[in-house]
C-alpha atoms as a PDB file:
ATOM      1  CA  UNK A   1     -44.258  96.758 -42.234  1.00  0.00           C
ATOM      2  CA  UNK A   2     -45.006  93.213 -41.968  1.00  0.00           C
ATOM      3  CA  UNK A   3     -48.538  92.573 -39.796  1.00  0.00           C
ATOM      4  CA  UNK A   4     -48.045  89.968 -36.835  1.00  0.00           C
ATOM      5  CA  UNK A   5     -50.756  87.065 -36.883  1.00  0.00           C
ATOM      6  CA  UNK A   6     -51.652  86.046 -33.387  1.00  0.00           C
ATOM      7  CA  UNK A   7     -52.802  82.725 -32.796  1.00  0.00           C
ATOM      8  CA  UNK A   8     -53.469  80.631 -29.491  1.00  0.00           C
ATOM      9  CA  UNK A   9     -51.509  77.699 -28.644  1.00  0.00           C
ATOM     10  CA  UNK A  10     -54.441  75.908 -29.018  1.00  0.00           C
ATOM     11  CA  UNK A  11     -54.945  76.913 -32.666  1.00  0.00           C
ATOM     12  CA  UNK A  12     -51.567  76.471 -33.348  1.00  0.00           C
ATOM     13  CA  UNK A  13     -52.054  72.853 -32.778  1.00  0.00           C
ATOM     14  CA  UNK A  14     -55.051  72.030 -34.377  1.00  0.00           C
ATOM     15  CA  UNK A  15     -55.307  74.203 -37.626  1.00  0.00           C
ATOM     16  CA  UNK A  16     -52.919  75.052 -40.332  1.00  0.00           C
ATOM     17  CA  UNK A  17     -51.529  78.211 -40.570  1.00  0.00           C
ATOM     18  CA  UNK A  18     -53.190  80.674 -43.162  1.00  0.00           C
ATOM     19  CA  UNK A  19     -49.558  81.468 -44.772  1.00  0.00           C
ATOM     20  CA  UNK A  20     -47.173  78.851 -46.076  1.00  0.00           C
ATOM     21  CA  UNK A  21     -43.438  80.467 -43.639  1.00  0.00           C
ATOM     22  CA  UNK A  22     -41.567  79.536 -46.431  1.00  0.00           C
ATOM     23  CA  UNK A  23     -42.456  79.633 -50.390  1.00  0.00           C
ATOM     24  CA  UNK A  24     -40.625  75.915 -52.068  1.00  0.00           C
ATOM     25  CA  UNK A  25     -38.174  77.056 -54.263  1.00  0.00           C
ATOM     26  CA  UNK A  26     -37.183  74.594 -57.485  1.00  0.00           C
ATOM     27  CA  UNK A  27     -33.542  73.079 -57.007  1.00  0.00           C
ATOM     28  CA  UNK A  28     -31.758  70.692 -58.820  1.00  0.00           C
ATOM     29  CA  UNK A  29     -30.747  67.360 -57.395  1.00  0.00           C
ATOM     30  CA  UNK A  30     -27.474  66.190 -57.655  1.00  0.00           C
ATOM     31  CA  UNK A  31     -26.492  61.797 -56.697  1.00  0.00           C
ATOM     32  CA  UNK A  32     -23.521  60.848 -55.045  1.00  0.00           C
ATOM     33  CA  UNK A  33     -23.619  57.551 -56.697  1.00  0.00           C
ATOM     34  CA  UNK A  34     -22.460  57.957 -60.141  1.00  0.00           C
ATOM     35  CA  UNK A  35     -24.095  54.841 -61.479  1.00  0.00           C
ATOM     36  CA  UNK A  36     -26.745  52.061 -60.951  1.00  0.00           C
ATOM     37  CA  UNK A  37     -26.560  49.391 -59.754  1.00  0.00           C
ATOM     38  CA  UNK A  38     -27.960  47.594 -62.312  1.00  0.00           C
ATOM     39  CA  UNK A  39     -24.655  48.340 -64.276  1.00  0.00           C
ATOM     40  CA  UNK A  40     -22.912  45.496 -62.495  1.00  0.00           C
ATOM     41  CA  UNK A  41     -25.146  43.217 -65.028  1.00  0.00           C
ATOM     42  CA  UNK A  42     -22.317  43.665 -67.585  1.00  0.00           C
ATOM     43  CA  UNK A  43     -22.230  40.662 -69.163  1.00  0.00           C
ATOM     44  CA  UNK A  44     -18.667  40.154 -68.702  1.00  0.00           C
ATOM     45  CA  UNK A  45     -18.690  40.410 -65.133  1.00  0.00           C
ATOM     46  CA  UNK A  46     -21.071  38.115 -65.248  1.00  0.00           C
ATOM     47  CA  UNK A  47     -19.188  35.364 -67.258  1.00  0.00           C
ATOM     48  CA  UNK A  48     -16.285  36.220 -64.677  1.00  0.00           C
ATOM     49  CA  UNK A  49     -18.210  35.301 -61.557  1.00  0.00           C
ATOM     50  CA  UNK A  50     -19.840  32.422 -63.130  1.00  0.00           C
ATOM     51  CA  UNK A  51     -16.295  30.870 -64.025  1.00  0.00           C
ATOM     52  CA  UNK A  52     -14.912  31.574 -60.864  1.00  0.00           C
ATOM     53  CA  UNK A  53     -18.530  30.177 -58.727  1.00  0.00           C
ATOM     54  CA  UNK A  54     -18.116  27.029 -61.155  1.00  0.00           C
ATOM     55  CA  UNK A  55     -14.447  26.485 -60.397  1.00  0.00           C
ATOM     56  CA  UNK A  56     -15.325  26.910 -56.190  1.00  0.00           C
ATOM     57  CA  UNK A  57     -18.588  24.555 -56.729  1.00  0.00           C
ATOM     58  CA  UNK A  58     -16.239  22.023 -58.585  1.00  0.00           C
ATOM     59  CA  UNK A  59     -13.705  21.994 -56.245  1.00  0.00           C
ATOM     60  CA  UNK A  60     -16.458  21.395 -53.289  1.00  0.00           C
ATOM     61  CA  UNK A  61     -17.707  18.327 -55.746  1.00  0.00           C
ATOM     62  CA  UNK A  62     -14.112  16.920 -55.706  1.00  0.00           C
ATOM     63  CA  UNK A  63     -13.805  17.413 -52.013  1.00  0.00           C
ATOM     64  CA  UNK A  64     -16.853  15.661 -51.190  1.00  0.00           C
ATOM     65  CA  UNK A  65     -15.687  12.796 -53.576  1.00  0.00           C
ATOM     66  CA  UNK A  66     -12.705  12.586 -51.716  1.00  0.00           C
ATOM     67  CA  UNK A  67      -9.970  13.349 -54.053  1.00  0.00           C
ATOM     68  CA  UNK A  68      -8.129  16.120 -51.369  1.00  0.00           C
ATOM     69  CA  UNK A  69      -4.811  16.104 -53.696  1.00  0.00           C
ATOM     70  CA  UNK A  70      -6.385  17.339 -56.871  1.00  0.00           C
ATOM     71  CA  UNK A  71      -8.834  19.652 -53.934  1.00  0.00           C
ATOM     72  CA  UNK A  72      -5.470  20.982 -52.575  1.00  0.00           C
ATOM     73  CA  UNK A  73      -4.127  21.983 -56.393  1.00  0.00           C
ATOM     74  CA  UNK A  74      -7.135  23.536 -56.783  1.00  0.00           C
ATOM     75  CA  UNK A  75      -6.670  26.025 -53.641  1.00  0.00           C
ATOM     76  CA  UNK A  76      -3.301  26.797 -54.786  1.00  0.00           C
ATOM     77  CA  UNK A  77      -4.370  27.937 -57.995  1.00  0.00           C
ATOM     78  CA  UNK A  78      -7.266  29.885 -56.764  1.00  0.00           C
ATOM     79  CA  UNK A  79      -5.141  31.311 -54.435  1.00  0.00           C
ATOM     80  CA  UNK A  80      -3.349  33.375 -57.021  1.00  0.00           C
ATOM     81  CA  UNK A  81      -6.460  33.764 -60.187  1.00  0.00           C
ATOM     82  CA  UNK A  82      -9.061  35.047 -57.331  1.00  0.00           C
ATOM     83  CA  UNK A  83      -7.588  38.190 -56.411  1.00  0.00           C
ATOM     84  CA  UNK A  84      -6.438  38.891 -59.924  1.00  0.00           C
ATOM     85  CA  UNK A  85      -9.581  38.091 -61.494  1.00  0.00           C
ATOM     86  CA  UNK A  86     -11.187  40.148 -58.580  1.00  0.00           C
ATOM     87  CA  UNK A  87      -8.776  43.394 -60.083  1.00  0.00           C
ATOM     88  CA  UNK A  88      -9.252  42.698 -63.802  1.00  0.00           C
ATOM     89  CA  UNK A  89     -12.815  42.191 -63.381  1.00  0.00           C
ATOM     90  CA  UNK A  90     -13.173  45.899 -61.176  1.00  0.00           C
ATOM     91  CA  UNK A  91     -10.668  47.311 -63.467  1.00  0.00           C
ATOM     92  CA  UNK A  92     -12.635  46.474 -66.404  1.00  0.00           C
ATOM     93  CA  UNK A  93     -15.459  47.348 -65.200  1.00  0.00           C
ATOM     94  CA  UNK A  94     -14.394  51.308 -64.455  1.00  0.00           C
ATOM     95  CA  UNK A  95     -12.415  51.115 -67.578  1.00  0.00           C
ATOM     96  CA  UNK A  96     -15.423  50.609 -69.330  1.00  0.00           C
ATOM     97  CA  UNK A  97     -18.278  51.835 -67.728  1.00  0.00           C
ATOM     98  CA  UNK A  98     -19.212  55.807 -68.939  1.00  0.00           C
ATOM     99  CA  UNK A  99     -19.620  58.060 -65.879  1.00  0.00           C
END
């Protein structure tokens, strides 16, 4: 039989207990992120977003210059190679990337 350790509210407060109530037992960890972060540094991606941030900083330039014709050709070309460079970009990147 196990022997029952009596202790006073008091002492249960203010000291440790003699006994550990539980021994740690080893596990292994497991992530629910399958990468890092640091994996979005492919250098592809980031040749993709610089393109695309150079094309929208360009197109500011122009609009500030006042040339709204060639601004509003601009847009309508975005319009359809941002969301498919968007998708090739996050297709290529789990295409590529090792998990």
């Amino acid at each position: 039989m196990r022997k029952t350790h009596y202790m006073t509210f008091r002492n249960f407060l203010h000291k440790p207990s003699f006994k550990p109530s539980t021994k740690p037992r080893p596990f292994t960890a497991y992530s629910f992120v399958p990468f890092s972060p640091l994996a979005m540094l492919d250098p592809t991606i980031l040749i993709i977003g610089g393109i695309v941030l150079g094309i929208a900083i360009i197109e500011r330039i122009l609009e500030r210059w006042g040339v709204i014709d060639l601004v509003d050709q601009f847009s309508k070309i975005m319009r359809f190679i941002l969301p498919v460079t968007f998708y090739g970009a996050l297709f290529y990147f789990f295409a590529t990337f090792m998990f």
